[in-house]
C-alpha atoms as a PDB file:
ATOM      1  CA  UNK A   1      91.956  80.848 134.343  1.00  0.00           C
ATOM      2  CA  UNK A   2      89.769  83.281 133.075  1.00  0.00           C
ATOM      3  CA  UNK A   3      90.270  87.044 132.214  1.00  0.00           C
ATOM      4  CA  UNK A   4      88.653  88.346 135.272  1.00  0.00           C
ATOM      5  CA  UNK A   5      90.016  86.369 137.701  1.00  0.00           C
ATOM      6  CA  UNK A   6      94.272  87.543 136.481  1.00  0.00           C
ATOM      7  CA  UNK A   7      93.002  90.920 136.521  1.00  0.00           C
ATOM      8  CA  UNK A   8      91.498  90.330 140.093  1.00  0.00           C
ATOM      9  CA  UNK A   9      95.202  87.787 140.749  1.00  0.00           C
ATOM     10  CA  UNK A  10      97.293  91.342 139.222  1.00  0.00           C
ATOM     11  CA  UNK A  11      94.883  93.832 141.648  1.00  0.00           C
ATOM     12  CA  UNK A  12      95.718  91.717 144.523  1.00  0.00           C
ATOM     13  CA  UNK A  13     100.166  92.336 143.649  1.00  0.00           C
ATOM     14  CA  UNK A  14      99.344  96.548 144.453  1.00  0.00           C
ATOM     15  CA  UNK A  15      99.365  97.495 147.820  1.00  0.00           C
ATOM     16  CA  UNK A  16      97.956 100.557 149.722  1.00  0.00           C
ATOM     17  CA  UNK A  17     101.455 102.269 150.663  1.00  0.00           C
ATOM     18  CA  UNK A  18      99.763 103.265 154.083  1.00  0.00           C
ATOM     19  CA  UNK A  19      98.089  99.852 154.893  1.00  0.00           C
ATOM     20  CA  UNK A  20      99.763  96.740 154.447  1.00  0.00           C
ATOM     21  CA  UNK A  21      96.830  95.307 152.404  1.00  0.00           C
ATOM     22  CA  UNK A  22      96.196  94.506 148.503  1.00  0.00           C
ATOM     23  CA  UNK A  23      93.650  97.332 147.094  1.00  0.00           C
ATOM     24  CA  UNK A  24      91.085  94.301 146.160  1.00  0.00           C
ATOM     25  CA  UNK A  25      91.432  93.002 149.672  1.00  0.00           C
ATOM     26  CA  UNK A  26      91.242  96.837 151.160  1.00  0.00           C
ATOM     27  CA  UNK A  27      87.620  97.266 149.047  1.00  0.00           C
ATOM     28  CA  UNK A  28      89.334  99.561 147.030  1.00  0.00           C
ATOM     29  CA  UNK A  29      88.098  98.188 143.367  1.00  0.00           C
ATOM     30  CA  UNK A  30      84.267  99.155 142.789  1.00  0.00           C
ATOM     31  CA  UNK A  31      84.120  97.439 139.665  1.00  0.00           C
ATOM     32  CA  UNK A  32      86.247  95.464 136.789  1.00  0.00           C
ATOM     33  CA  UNK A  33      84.674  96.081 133.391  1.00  0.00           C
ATOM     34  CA  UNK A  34      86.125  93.774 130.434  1.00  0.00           C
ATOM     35  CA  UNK A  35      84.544  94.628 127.251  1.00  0.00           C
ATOM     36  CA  UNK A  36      84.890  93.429 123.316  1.00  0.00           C
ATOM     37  CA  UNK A  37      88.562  93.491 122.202  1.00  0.00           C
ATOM     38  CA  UNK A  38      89.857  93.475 125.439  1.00  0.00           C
ATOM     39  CA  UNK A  39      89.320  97.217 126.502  1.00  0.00           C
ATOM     40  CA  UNK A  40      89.368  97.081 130.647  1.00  0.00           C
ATOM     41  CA  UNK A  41      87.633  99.580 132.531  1.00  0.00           C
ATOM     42  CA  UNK A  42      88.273  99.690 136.641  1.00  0.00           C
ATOM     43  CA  UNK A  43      86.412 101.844 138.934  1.00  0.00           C
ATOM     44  CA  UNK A  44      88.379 102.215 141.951  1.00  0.00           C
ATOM     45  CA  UNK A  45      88.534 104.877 144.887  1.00  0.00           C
ATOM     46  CA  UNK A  46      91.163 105.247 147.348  1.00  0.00           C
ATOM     47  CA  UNK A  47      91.368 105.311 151.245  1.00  0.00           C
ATOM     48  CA  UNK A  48      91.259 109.582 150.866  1.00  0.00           C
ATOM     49  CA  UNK A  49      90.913 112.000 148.325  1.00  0.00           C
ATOM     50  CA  UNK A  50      94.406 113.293 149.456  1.00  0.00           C
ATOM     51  CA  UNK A  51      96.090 109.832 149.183  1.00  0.00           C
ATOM     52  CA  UNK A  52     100.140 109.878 148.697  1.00  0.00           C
ATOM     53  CA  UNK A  53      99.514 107.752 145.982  1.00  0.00           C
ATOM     54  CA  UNK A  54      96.321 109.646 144.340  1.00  0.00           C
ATOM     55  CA  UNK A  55      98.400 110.146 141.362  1.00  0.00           C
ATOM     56  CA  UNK A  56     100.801 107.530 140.656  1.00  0.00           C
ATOM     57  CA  UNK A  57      98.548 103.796 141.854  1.00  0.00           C
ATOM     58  CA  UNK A  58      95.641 104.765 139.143  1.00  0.00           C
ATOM     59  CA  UNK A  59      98.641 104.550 136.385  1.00  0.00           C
ATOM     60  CA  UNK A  60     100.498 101.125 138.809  1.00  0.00           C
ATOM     61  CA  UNK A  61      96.714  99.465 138.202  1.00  0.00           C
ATOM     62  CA  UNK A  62      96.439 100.671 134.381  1.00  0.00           C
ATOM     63  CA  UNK A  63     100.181  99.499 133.118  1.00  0.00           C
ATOM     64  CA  UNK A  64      99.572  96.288 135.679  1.00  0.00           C
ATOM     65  CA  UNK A  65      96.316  94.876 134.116  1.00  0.00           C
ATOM     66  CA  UNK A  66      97.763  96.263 130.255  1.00  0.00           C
ATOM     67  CA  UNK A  67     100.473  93.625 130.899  1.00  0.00           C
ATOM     68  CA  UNK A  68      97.994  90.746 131.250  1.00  0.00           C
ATOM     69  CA  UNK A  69      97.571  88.513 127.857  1.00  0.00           C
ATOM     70  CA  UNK A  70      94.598  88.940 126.249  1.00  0.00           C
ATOM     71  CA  UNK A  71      93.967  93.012 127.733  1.00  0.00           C
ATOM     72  CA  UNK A  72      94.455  95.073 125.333  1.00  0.00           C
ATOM     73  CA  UNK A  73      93.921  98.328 127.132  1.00  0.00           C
ATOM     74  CA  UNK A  74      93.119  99.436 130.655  1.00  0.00           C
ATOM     75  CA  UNK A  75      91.870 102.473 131.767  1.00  0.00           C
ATOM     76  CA  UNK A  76      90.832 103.849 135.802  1.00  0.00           C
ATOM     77  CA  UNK A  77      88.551 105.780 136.838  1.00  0.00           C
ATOM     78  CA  UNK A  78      89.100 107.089 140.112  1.00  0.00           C
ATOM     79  CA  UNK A  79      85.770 107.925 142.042  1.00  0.00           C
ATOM     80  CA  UNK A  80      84.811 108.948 145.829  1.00  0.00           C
ATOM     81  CA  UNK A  81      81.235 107.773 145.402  1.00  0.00           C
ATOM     82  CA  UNK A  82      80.388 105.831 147.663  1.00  0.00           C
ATOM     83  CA  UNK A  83      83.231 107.018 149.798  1.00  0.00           C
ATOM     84  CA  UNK A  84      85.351 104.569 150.797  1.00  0.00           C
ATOM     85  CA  UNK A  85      85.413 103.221 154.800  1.00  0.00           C
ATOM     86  CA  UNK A  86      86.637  99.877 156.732  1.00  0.00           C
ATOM     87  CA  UNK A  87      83.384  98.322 156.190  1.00  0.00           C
ATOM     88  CA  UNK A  88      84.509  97.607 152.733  1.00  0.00           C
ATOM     89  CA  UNK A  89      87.391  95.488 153.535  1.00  0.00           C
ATOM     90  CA  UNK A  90      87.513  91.670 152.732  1.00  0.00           C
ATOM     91  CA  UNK A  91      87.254  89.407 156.212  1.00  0.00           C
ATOM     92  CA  UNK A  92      90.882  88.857 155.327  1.00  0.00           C
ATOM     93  CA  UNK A  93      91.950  92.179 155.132  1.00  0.00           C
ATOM     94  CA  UNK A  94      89.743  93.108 158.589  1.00  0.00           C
ATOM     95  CA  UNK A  95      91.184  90.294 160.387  1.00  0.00           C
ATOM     96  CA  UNK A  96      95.155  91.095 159.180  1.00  0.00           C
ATOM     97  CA  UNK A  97      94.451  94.800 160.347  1.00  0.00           C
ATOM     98  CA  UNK A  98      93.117  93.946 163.263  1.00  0.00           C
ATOM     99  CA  UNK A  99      89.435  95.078 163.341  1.00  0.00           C
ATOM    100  CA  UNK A 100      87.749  91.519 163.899  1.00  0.00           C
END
């Protein structure tokens, strides 16, 4: 299995305290970056700026994907642009919720 896809596998153990959905399911992760070395960069956003968790799931995903061999660092970067809506959801995440 490659890098990307355990980072994706470790994305899909953190859960959205609100919704009872994975944050890769919920749309949540813009982008996995996995450079030279090992360096990980994630651009995620949450469901609102004034998320419960605004300040402690950015550090969950960061010590998470650090644990995975072959990462030698991860760093997020929480952004609200594009804001984040339902639309972004996987099938699987629209269907367990409800909105198909």
């Amino acid at each position: 299995m490659d890098l990307e896809n355990k980072i994706v596998d470790t994305l899909k153990t953190i859960y959205d305290p609100e919704i009872p959905v994975d944050i890769f399911e919920l749309g949540l992760i813009y982008e996995v970056k996995i450079e030279q070395g090992g360096q990980v960069f994630i651009d995620m956003t949450l469901t609102s700026p004034n998320c419960p968790v605004a300040e402690t799931m950015p550090k969950e995903v960061e010590d998470k994907v650090a644990s995975i061999e072959g990462v030698e660092s991860a760093k997020v970067n929480i952004v609200f642009d594009p804001p984040w809506d339902k639309d972004m959801m996987s099938e699987e995440a629209k269907l367990e919720l409800g909105f198909l």
